[in-house]
N, C-alpha and C. Protein backbone atom coordinates (compact mmCIF):
# COMPACT_ATOMS: atom_id res chain seq x y z
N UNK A 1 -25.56 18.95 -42.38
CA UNK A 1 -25.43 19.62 -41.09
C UNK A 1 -26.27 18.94 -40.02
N UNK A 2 -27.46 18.63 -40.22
CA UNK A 2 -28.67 17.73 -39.46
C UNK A 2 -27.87 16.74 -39.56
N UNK A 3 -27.29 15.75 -40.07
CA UNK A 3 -26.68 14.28 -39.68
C UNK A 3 -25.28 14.68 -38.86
N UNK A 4 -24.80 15.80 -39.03
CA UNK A 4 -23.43 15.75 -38.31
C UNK A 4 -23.69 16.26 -36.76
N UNK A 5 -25.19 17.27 -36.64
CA UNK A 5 -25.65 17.21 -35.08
C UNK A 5 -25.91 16.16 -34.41
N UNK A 6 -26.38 15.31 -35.29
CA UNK A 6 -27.16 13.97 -34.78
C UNK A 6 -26.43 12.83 -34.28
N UNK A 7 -24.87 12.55 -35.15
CA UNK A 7 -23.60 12.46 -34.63
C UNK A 7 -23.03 13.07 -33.24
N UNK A 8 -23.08 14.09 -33.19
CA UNK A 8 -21.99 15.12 -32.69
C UNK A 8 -22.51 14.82 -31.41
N UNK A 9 -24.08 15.69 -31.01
CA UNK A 9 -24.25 15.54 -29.91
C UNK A 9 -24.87 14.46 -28.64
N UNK A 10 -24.93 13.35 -29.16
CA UNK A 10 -25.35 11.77 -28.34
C UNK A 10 -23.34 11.61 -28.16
N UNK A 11 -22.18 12.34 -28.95
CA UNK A 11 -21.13 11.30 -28.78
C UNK A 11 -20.51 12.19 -27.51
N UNK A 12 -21.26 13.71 -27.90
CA UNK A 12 -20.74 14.70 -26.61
C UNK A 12 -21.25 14.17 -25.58
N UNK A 13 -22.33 14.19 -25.25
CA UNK A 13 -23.15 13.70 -24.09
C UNK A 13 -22.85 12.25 -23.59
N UNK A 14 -22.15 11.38 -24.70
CA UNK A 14 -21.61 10.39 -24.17
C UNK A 14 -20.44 10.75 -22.92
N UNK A 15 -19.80 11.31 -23.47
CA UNK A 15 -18.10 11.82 -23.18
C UNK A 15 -18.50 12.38 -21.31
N UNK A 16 -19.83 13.59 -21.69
CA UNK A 16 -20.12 14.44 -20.70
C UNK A 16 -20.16 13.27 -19.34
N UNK A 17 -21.30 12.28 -19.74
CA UNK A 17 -21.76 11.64 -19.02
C UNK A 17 -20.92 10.77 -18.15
N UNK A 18 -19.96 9.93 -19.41
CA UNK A 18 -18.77 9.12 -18.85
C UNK A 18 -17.74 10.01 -17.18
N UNK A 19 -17.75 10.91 -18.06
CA UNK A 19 -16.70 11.36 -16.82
C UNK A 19 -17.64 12.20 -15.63
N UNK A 20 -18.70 12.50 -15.67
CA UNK A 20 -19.55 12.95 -14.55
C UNK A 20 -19.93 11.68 -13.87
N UNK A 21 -20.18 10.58 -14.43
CA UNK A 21 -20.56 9.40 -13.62
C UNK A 21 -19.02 9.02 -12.64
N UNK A 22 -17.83 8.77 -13.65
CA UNK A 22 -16.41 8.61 -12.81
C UNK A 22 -16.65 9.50 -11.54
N UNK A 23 -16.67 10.75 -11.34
CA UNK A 23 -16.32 11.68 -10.43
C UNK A 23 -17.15 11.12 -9.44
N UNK A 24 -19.05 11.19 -9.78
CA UNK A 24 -19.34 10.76 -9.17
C UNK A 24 -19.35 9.30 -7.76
N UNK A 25 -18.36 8.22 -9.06
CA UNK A 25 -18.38 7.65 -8.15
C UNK A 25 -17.15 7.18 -7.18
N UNK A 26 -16.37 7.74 -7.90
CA UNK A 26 -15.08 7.89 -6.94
C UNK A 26 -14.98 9.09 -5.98
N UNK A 27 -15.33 10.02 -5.91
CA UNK A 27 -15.37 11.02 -5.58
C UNK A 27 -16.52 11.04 -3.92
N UNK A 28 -17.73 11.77 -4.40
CA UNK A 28 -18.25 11.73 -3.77
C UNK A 28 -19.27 11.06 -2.99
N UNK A 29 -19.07 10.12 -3.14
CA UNK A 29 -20.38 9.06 -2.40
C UNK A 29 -19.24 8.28 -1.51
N UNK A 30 -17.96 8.34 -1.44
CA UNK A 30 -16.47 7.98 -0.78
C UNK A 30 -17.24 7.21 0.60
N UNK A 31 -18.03 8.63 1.49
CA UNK A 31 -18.40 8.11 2.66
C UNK A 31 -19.23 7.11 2.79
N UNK A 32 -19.76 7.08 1.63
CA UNK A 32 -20.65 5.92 1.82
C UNK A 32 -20.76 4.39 1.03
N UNK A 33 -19.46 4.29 0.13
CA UNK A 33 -19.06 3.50 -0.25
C UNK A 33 -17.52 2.56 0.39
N UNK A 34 -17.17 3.23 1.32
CA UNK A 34 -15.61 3.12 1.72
C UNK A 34 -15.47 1.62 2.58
N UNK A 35 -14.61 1.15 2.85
CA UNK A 35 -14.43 0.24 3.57
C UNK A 35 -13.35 0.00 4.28
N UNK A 36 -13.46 -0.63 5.37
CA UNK A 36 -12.23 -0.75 6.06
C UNK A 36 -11.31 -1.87 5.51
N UNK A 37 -9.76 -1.74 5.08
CA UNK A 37 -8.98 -2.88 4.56
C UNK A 37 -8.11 -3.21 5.96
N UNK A 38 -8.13 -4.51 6.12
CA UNK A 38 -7.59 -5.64 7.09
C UNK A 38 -6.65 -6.65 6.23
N UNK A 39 -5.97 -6.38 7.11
CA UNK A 39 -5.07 -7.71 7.14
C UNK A 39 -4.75 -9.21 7.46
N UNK A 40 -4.78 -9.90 6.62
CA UNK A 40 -4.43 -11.27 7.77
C UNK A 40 -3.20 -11.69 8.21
N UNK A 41 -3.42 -12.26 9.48
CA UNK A 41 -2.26 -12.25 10.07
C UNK A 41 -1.60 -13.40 10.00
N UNK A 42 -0.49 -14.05 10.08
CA UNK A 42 0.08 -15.42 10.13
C UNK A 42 -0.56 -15.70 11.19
N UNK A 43 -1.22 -17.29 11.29
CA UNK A 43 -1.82 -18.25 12.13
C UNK A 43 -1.04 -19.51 12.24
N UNK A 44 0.30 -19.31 12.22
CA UNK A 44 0.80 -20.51 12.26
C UNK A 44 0.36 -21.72 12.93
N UNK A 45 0.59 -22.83 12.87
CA UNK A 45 0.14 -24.28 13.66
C UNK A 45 0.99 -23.87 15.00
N UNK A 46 0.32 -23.93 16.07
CA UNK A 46 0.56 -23.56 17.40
C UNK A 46 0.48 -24.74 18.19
N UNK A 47 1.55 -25.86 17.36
CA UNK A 47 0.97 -27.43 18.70
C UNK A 47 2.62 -27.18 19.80
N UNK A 48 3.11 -26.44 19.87
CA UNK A 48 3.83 -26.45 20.88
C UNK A 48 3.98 -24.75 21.99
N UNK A 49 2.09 -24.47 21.61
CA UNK A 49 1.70 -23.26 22.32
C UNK A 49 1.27 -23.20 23.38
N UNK A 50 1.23 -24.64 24.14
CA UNK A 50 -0.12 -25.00 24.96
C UNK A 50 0.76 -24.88 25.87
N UNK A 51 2.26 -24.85 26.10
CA UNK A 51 3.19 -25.07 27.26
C UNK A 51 3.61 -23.87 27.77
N UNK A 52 4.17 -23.87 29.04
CA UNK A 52 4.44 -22.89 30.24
C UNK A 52 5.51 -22.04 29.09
N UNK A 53 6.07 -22.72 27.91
CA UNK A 53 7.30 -21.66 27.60
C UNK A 53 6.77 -20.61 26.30
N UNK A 54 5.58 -21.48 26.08
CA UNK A 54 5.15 -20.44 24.44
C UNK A 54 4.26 -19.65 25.05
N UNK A 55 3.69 -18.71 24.48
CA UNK A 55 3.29 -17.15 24.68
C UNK A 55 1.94 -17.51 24.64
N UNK A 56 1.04 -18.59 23.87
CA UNK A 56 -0.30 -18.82 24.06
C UNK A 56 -0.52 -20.00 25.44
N UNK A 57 -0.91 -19.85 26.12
CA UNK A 57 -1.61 -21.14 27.23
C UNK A 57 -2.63 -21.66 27.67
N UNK A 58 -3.36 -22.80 26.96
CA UNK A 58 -4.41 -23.02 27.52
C UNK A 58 -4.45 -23.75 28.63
N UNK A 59 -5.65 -23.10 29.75
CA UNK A 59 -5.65 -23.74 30.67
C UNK A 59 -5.72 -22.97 31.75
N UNK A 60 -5.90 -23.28 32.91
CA UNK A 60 -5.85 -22.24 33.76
C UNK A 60 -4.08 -21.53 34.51
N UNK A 61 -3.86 -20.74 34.48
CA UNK A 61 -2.54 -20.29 34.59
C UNK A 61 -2.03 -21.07 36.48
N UNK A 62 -0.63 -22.01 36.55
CA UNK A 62 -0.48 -22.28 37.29
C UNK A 62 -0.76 -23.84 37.59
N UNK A 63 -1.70 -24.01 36.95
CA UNK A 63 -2.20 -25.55 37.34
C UNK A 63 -1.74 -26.64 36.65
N UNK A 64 -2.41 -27.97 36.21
CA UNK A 64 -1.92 -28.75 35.45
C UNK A 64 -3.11 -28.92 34.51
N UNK A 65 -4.21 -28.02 33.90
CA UNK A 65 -5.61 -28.41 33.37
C UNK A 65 -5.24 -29.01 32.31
N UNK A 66 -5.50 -29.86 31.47
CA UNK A 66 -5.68 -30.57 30.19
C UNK A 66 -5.47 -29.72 29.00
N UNK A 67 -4.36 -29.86 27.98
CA UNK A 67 -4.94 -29.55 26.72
C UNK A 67 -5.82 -30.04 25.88
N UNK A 68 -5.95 -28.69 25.18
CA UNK A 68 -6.67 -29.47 23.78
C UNK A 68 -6.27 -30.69 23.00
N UNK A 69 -6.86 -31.99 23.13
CA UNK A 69 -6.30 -33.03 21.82
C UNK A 69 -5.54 -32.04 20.43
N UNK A 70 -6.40 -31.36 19.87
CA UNK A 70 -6.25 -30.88 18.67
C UNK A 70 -5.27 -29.37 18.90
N UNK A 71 -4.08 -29.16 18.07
CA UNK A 71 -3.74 -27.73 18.04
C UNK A 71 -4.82 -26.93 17.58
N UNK A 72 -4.74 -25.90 17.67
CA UNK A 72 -5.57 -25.01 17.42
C UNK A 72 -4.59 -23.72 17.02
N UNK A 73 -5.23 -23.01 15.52
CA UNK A 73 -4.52 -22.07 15.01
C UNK A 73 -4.72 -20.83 15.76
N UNK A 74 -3.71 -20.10 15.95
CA UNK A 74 -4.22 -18.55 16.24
C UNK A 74 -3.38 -17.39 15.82
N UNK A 75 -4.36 -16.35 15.11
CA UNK A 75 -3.82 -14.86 13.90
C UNK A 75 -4.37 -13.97 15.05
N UNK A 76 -3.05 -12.87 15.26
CA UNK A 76 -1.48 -13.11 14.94
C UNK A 76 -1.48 -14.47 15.62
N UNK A 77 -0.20 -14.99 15.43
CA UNK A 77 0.40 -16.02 15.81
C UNK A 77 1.17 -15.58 17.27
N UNK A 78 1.10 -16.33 18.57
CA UNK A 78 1.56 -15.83 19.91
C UNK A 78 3.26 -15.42 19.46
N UNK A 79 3.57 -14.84 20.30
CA UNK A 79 4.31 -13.73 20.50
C UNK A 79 4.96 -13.23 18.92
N UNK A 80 3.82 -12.83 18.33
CA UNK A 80 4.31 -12.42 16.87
C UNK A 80 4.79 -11.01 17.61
N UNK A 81 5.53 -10.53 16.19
CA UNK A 81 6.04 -9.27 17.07
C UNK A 81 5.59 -8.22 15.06
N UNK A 82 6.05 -6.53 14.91
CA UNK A 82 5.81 -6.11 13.87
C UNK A 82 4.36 -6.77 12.98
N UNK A 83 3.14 -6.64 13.78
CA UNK A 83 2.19 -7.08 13.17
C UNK A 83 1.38 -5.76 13.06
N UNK A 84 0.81 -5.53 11.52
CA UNK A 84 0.75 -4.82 11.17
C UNK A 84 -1.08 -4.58 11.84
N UNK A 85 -1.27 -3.09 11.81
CA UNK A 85 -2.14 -2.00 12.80
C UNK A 85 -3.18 -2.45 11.87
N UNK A 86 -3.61 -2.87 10.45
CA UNK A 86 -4.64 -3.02 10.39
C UNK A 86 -4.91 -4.31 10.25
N UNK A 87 -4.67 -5.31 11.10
CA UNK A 87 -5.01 -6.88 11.18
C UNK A 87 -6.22 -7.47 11.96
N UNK A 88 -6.46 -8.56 11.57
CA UNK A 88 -7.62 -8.84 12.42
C UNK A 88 -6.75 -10.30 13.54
N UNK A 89 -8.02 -9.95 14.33
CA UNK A 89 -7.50 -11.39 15.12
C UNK A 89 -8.62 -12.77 14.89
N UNK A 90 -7.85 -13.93 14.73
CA UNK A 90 -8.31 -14.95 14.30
C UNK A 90 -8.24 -15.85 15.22
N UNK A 91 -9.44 -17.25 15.22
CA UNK A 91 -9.08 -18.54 16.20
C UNK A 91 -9.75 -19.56 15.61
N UNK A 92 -8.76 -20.44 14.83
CA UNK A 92 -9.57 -21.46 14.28
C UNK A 92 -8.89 -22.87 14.91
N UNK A 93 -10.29 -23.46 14.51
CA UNK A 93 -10.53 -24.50 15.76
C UNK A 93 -10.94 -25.72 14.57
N UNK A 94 -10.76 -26.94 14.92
CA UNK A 94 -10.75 -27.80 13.91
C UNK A 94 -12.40 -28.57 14.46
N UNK A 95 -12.67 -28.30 15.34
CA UNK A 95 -14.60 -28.27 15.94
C UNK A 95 -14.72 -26.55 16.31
N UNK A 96 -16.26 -27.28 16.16
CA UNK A 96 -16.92 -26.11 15.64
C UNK A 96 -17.74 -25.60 17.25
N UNK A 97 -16.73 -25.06 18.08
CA UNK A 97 -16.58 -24.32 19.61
C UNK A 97 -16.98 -22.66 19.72
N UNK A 98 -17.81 -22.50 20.20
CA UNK A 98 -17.73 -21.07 20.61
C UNK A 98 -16.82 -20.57 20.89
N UNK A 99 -16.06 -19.34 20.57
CA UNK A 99 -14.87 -18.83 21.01
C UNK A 99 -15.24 -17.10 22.06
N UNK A 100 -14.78 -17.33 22.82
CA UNK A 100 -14.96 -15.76 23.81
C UNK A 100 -13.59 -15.02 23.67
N UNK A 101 -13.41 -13.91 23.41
CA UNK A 101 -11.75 -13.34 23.87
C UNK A 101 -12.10 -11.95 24.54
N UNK A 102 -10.86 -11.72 25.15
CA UNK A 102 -11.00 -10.09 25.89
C UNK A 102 -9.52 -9.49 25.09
N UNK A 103 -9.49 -8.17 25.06
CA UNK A 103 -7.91 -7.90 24.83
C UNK A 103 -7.76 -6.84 25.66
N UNK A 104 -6.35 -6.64 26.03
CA UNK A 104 -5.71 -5.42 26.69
C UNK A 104 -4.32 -5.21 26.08
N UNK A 105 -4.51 -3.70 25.72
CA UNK A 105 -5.35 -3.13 25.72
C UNK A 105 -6.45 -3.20 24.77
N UNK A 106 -8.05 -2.88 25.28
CA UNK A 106 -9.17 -2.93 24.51
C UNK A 106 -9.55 -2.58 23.48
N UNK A 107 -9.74 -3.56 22.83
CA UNK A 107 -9.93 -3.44 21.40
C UNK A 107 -11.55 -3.42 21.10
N UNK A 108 -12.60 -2.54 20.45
CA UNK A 108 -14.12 -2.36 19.83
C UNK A 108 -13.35 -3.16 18.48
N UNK A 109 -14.63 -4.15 18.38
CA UNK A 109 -14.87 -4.87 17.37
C UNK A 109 -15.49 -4.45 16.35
N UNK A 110 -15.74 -3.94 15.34
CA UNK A 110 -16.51 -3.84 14.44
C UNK A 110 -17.28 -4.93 13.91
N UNK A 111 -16.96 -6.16 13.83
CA UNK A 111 -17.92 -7.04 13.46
C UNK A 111 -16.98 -8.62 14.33
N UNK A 112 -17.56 -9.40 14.01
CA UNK A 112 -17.17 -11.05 14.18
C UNK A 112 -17.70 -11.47 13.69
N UNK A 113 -16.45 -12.38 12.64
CA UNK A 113 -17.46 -13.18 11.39
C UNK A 113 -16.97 -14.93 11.70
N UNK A 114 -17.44 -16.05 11.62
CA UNK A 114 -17.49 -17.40 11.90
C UNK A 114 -17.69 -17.76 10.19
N UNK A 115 -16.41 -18.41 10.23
CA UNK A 115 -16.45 -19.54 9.06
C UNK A 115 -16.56 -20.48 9.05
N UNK A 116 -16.73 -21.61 8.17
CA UNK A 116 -17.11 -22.90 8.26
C UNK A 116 -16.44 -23.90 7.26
N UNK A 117 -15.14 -23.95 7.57
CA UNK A 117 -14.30 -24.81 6.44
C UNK A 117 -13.35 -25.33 6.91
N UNK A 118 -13.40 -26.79 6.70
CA UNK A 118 -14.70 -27.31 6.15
C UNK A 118 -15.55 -27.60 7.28
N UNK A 119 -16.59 -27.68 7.22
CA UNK A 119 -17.75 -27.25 7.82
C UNK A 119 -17.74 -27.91 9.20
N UNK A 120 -16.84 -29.00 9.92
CA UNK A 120 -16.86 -29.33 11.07
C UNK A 120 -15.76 -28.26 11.66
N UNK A 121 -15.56 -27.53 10.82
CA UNK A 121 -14.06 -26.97 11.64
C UNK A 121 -15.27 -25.45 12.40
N UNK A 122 -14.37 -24.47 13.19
CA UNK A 122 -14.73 -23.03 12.78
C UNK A 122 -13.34 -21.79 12.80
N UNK A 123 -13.92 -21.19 12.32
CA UNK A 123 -12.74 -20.00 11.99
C UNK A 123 -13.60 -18.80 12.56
N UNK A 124 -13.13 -18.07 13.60
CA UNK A 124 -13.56 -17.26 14.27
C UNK A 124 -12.67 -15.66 13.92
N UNK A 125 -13.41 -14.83 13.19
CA UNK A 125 -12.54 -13.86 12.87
C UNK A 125 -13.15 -12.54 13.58
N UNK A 126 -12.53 -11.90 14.59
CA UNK A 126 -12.45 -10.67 15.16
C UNK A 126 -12.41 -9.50 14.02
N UNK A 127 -12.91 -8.26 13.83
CA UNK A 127 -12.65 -7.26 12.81
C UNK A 127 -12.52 -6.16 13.70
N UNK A 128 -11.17 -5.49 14.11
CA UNK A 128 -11.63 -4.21 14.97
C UNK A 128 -11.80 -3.32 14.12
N UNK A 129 -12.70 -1.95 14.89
CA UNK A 129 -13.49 -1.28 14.45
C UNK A 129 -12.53 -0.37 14.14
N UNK A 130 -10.93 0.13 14.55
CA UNK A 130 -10.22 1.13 14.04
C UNK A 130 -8.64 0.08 14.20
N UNK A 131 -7.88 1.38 13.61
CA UNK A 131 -6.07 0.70 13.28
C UNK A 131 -6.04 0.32 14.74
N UNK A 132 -5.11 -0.48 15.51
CA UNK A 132 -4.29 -1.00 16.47
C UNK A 132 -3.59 0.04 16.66
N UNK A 133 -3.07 0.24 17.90
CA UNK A 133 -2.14 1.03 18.70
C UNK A 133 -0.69 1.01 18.08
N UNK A 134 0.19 1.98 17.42
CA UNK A 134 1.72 1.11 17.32
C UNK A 134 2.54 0.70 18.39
N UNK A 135 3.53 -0.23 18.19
CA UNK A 135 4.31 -0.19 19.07
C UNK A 135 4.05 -0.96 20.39
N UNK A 136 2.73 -1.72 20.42
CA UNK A 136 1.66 -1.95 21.57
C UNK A 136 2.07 -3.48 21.62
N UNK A 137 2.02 -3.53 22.83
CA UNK A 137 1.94 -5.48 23.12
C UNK A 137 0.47 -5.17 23.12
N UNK A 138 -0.26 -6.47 22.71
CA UNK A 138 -1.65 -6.62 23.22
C UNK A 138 -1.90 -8.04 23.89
N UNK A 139 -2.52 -8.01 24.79
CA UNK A 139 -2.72 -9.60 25.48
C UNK A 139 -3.89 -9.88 25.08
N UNK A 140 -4.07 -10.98 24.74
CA UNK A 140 -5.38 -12.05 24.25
C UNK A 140 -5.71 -12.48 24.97
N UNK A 141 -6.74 -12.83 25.87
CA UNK A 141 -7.08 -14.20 26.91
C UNK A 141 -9.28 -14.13 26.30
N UNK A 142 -8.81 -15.62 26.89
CA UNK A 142 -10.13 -15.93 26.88
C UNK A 142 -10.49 -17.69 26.64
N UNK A 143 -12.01 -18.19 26.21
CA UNK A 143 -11.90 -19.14 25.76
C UNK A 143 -11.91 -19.88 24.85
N UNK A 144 -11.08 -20.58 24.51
CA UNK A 144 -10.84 -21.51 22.99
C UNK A 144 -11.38 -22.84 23.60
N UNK A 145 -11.99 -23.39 22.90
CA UNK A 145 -12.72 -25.12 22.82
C UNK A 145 -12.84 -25.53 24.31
N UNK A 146 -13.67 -24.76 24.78
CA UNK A 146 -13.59 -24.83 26.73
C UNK A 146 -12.46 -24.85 27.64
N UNK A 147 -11.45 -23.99 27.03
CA UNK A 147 -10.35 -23.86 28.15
C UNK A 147 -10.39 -22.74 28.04
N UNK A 148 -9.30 -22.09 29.08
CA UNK A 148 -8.80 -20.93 29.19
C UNK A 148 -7.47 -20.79 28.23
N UNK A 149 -7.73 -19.41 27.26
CA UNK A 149 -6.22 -19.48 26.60
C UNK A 149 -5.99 -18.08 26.84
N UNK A 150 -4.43 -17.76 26.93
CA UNK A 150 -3.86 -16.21 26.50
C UNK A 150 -2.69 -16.31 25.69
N UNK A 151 -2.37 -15.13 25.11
CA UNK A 151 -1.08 -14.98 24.26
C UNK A 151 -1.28 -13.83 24.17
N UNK A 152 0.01 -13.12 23.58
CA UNK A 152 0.88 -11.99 23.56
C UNK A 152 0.91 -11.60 21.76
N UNK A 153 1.09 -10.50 21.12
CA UNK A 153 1.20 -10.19 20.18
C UNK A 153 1.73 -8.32 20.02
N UNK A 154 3.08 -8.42 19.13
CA UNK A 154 3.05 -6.76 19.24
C UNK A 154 3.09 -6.05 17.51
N UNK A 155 2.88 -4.82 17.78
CA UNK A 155 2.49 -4.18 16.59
C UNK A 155 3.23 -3.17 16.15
N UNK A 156 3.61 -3.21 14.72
CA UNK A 156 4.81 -2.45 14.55
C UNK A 156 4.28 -1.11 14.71
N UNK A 157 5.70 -0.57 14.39
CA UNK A 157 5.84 1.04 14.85
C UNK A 157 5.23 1.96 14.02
N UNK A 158 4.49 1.79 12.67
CA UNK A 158 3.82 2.76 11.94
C UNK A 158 3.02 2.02 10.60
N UNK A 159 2.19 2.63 10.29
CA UNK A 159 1.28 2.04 8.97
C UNK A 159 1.07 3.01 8.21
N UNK A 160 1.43 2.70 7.23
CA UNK A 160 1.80 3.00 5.61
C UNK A 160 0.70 2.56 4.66
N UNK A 161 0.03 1.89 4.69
CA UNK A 161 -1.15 1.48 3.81
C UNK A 161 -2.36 1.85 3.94
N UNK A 162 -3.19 2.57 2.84
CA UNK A 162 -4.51 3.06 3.25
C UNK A 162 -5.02 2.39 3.56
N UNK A 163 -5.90 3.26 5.17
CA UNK A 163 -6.87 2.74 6.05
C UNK A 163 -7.90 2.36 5.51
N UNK A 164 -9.09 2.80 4.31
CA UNK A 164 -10.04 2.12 3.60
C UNK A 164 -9.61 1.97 2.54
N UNK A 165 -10.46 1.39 1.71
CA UNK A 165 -10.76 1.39 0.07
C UNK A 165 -11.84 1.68 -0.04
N UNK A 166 -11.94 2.38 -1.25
CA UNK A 166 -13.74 2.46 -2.14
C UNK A 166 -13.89 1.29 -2.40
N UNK A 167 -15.10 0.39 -2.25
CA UNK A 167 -15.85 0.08 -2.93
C UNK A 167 -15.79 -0.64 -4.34
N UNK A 168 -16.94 0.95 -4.52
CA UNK A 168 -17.01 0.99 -6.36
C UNK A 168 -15.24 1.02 -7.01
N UNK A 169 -14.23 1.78 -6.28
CA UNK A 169 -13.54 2.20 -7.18
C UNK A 169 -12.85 0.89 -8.18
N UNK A 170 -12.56 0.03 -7.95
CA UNK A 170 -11.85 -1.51 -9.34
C UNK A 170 -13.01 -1.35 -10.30
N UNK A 171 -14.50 -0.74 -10.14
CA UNK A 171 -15.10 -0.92 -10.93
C UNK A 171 -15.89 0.12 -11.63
N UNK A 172 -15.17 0.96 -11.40
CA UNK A 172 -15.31 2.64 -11.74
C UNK A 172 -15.79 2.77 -12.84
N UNK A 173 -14.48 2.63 -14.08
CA UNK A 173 -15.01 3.08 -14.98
C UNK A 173 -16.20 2.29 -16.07
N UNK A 174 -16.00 0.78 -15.88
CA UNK A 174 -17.41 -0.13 -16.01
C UNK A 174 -18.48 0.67 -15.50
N UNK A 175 -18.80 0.82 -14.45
CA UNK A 175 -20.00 1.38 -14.58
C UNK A 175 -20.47 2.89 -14.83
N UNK A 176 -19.17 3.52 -14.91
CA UNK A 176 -19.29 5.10 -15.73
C UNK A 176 -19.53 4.76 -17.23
N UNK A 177 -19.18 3.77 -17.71
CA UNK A 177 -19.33 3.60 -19.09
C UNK A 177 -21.13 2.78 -19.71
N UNK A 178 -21.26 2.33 -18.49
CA UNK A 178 -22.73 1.58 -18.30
C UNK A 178 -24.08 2.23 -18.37
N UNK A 179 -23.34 3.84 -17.76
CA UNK A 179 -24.62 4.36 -17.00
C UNK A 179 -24.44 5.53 -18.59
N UNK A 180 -23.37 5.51 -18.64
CA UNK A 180 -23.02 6.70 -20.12
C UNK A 180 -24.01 5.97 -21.09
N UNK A 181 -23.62 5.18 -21.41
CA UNK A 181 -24.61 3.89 -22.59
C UNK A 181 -25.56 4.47 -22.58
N UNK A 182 -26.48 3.50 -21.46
CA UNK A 182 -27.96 3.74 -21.12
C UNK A 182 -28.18 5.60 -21.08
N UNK A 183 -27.39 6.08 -20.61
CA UNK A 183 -28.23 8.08 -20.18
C UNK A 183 -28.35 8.20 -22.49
N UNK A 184 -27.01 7.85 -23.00
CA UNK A 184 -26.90 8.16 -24.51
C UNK A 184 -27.55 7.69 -25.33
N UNK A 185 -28.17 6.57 -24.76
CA UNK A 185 -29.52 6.00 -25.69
C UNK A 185 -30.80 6.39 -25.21
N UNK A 186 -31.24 6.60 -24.00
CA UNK A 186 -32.46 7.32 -23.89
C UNK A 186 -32.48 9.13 -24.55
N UNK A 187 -31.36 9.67 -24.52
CA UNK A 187 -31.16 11.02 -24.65
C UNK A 187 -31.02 11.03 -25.99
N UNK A 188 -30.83 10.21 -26.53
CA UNK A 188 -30.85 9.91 -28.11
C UNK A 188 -31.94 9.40 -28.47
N UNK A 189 -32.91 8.99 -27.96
CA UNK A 189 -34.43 8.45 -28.44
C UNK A 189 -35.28 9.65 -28.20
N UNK A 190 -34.99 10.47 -26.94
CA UNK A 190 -36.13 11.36 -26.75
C UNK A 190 -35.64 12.45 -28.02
N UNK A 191 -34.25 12.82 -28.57
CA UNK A 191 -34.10 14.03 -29.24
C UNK A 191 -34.51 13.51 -31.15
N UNK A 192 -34.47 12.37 -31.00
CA UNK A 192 -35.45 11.87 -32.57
C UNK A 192 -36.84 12.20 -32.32
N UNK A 193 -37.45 11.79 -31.80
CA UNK A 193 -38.66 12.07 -30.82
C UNK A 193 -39.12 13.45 -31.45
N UNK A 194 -38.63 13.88 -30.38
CA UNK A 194 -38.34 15.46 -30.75
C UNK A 194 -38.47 15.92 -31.81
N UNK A 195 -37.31 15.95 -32.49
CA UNK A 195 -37.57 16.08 -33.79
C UNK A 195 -38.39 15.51 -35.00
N UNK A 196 -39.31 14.42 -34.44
CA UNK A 196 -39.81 13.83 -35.20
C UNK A 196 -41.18 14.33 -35.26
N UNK A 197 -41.78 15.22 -33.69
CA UNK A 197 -42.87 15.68 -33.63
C UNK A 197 -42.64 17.20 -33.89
N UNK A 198 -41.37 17.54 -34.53
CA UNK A 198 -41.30 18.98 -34.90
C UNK A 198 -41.45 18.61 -36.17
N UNK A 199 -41.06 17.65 -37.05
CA UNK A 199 -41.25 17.60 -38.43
C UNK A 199 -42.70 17.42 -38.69
């Protein structure tokens, strides 16, 4: 009877533990594990964007200013159209240029992240801070590799894909099973223990 407790209850307390840790961490810590999921957008090669007829223009509007030697990519891609509400906007540049943009309508950034690949290039990635408007043209302007650029981009009519993800959750039950381990071997050392200073 003493060996089948000794069994019984480290495999209960396993079990207990496993699925109180799951809840825990899918569940409620949500707000503070969650994240925003983004999209990337097609950046197609834009070397015939720079002209009066494509939707991106660098340069000053009206004049004859110089292009860029180099195309330069840009996510969405000018006059993309059905681009989905949770995308980011991108500007990669094959030198490594400060990039400025404005949008209308105004978009809060949540972050701007600069990549470096390969490392003379840069990749300038915008993250807004909530979904895109549906249905919305948005205008881009600003500066790419010391010119003036703008383009056009619109956004489809509804979004279907959850706005965050957890986190922890791909790795849920790994670490419900981690933390079960470790709680079932200390809880199993102190109850020998135990019983060892009752004998």
């Amino acid at each position: 009877m003493e060996n089948r407790k000794t069994v019984l209850f480290p495999l209960i307390f396993f079990v207990a533990c496993l699925f109180i840790s799951y809840f825990l961490i899918t569940v409620l810590p949500i707000s503070y594990t969650k994240q925003r999921i983004y999209s990337s957008p097609s950046n197609e090669a834009n070397h015939n964007s720079f002209t009066i007829g494509g939707e991106a223009l660098i340069g000053i509007e009206g004049d004859d200013s110089p292009i860029p030697p180099v195309p330069v990519f840009l996510g969405p891609r000018p006059g993309a159209t059905n681009v989905s509400l949770n995308t980011v906007i991108n500007v990669y540049q094959p030198r490594p240029v400060s990039v400025e943009i404005q949008v209308d309508p105004e978009i809060t950034f949540a972050k701007i992240e600069n990549k470096h690949d390969p490392p003379a290039s840069l990749d300038t990635i915008f993250y807004p801070a909530e979904l895109l408007q549906p249905n919305t043209t948005y205008n881009v302007s600003g500066s790419i590799m010391g010119y003036s650029a703008w383009w056009t981009f619109t956004t489809a009519s509804s979004f279907s894909q959850p706005e965050y993800e957890n986190i922890l959750t791909p790795y849920a039950w790994l670490i419900a099973i981690a933390v079960s381990i470790t709680a079932t071997i200390i809880f199993t050392k102190r109850i020998r223990k135990s019983n060892n200073i009752k004998t």
